[in-house]
N, C-alpha and C. Protein backbone atom coordinates (compact mmCIF):
# COMPACT_ATOMS: atom_id res chain seq x y z
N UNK A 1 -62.19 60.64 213.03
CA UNK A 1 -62.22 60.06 211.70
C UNK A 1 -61.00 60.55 210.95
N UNK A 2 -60.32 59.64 210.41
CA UNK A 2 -58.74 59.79 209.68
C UNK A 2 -58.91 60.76 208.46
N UNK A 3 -59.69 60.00 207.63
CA UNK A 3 -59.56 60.80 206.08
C UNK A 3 -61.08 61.10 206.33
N UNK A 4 -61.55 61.86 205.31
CA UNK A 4 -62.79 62.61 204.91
C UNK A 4 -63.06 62.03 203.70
N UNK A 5 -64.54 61.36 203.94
CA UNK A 5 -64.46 60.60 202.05
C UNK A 5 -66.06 60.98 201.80
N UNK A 6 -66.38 62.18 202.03
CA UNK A 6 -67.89 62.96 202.08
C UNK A 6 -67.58 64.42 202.11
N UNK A 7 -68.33 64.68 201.42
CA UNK A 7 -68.60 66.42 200.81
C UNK A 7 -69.69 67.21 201.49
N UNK A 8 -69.42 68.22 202.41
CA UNK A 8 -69.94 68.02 203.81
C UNK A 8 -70.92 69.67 202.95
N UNK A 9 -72.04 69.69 203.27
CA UNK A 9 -72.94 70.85 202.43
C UNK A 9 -72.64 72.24 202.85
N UNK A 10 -72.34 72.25 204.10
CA UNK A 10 -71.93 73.85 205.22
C UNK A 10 -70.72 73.90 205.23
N UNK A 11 -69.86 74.37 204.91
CA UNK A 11 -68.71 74.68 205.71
C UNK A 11 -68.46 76.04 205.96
N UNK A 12 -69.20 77.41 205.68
CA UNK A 12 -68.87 78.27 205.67
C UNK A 12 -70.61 78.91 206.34
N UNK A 13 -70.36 80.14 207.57
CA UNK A 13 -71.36 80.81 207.76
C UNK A 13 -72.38 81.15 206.93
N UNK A 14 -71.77 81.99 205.10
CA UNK A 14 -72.67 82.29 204.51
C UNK A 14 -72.88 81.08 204.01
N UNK A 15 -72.84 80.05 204.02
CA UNK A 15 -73.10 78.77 203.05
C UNK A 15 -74.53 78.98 203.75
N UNK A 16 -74.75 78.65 205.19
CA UNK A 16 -75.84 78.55 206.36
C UNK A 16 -76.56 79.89 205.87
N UNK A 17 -76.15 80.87 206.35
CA UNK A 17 -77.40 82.10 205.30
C UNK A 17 -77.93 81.87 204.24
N UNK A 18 -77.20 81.74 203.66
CA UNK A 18 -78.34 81.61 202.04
C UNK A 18 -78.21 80.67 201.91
N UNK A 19 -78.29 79.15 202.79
CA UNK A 19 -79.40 78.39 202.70
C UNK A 19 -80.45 78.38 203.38
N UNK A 20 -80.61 78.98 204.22
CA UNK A 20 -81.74 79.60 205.53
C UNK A 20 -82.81 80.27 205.08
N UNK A 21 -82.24 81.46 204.28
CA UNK A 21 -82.75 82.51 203.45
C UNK A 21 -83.26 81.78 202.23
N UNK A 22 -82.80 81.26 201.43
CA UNK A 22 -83.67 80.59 200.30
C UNK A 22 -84.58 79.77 200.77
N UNK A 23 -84.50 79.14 202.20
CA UNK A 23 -85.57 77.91 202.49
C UNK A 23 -86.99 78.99 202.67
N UNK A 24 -85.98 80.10 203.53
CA UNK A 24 -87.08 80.89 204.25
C UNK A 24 -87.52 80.28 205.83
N UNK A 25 -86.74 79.98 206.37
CA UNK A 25 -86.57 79.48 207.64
C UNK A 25 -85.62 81.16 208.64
N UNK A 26 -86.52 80.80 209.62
CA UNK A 26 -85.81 81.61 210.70
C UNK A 26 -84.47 80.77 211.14
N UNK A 27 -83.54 81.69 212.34
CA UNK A 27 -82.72 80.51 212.53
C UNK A 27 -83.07 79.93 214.06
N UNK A 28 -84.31 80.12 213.92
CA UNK A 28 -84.92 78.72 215.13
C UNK A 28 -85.33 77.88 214.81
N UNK A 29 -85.80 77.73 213.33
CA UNK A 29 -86.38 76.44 212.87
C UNK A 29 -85.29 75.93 212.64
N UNK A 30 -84.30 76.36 211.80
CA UNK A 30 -83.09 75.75 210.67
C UNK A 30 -82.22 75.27 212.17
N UNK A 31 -81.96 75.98 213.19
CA UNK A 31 -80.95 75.24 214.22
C UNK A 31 -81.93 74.45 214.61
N UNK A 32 -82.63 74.10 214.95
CA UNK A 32 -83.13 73.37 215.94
C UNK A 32 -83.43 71.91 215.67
N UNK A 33 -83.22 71.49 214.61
CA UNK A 33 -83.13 70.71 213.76
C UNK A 33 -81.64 69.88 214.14
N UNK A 34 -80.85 70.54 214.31
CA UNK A 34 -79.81 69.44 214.37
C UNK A 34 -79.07 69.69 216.12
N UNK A 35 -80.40 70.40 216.87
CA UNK A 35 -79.78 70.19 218.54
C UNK A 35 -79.41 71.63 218.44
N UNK A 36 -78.97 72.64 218.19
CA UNK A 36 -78.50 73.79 218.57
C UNK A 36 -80.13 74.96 218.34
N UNK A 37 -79.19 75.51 219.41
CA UNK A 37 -80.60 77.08 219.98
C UNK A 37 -80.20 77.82 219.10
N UNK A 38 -81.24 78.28 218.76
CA UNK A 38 -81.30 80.04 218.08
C UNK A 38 -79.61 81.11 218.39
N UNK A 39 -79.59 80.68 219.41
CA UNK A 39 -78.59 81.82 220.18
C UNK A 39 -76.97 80.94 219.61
N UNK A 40 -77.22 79.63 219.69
CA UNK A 40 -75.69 79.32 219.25
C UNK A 40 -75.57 79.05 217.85
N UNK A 41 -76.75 79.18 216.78
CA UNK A 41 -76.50 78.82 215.20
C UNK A 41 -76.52 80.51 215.40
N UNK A 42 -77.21 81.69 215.70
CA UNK A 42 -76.63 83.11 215.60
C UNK A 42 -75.38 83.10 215.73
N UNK A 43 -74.34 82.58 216.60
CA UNK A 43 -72.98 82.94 217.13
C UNK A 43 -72.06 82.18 215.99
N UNK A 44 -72.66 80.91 215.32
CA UNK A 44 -72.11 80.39 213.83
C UNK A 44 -72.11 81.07 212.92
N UNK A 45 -73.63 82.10 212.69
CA UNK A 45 -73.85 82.68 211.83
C UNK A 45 -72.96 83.99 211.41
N UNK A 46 -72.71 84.40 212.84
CA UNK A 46 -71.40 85.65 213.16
C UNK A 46 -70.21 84.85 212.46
N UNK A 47 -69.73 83.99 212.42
CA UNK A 47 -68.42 83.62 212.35
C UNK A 47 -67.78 83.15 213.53
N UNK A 48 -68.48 82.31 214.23
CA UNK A 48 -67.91 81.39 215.44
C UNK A 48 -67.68 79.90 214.38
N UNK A 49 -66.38 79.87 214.79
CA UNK A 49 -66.04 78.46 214.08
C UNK A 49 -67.76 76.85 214.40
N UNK A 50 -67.64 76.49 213.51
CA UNK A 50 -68.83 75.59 213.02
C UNK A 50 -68.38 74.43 213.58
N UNK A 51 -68.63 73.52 214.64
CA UNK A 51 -67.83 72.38 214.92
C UNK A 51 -67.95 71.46 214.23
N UNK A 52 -67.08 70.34 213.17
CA UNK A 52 -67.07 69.21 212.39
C UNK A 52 -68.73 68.68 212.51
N UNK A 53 -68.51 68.38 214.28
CA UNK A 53 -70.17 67.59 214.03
C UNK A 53 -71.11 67.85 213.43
N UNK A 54 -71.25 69.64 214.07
CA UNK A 54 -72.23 70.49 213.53
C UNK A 54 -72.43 70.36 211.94
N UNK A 55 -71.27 70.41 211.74
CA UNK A 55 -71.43 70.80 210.04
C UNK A 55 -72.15 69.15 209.85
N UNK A 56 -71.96 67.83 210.46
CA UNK A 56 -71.94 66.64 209.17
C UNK A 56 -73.84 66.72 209.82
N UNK A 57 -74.00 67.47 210.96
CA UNK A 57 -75.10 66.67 211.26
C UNK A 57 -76.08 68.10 210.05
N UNK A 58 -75.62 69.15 210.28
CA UNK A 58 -76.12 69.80 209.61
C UNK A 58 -76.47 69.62 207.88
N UNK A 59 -75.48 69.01 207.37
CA UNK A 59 -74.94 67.99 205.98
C UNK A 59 -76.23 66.66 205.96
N UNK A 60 -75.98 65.91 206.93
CA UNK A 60 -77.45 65.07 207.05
C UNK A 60 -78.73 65.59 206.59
N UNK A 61 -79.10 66.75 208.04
CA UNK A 61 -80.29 67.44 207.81
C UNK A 61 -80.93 67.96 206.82
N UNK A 62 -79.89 68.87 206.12
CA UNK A 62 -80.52 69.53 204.92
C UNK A 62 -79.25 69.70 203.48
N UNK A 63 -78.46 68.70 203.45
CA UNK A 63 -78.16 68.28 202.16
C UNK A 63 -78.67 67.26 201.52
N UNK A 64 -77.79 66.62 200.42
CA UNK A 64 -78.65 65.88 199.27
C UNK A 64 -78.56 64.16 200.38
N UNK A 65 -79.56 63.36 199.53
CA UNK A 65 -79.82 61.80 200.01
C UNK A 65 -78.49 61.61 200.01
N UNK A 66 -77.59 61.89 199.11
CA UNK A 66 -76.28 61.21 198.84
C UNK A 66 -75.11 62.00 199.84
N UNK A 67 -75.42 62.62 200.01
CA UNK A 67 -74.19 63.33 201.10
C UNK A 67 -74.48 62.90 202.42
N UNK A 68 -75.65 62.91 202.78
CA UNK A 68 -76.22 62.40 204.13
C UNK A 68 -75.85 60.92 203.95
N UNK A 69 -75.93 60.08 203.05
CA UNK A 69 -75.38 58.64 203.25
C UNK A 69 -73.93 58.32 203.20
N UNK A 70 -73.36 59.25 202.33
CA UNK A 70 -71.82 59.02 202.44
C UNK A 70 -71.23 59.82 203.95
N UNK A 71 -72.10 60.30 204.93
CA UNK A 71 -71.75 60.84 205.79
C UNK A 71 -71.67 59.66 207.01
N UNK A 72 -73.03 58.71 207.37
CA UNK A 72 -73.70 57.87 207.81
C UNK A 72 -72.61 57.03 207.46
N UNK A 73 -71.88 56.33 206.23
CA UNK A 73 -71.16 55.26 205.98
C UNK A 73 -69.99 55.62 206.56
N UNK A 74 -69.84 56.87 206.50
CA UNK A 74 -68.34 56.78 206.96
C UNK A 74 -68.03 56.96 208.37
N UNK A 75 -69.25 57.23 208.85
CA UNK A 75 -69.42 56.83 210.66
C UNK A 75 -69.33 55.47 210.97
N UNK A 76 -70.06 55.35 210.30
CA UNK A 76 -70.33 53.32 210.71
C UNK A 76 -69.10 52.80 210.40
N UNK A 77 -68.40 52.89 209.41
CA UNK A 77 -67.41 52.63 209.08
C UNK A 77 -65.79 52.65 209.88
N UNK A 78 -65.96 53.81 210.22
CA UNK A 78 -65.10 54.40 211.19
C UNK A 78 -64.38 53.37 212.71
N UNK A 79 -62.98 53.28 213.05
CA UNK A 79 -62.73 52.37 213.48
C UNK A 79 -63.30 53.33 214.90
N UNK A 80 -63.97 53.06 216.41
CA UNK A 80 -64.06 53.60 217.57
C UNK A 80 -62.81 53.92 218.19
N UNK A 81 -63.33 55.47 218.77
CA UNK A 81 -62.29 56.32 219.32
C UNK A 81 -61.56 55.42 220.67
N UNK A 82 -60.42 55.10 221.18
CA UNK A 82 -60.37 54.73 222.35
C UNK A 82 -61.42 55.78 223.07
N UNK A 83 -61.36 54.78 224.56
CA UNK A 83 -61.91 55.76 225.55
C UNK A 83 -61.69 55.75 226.83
């Protein structure tokens, strides 16, 4: 995807802590939710770089109606990668 036209909710490890911590979610509930194990949202949580996807699918999951749709539009939108 060329430009970024969505305000993505995670971009930073502690962003993911204290939103985890305020839900009150372990991080087996909070990863598991968007495809990742306990063991690889821990290795995010350390400061292992967050991959784009991670973050928009994570942005879907547990940001606002409106970030999750401007996320969704700009997929659909999006011209397909060759392949």
């Amino acid at each position: 995807m060329a430009s970024q036209k969505f305000k993505l909710a995670f971009t930073t490890p502690e962003d993911v802590i204290h939103y985890r911590a305020k839900k009150g979610l372990n991080q087996t509930e909070f990863w598991s939710r968007v495809g990742t194990t306990q063991s690889g949202g821990s290795r995010y949580e350390s400061g292992r770089k967050i991959p784009a996807a991670t973050k928009m699918l994570l942005t879907i999951a547990y940001g606002t109606q409106k970030q999750a749709e401007a996320i969704v539009n700009a997929l659909r939108n999006s011209p397909p990668e060759d392949q």
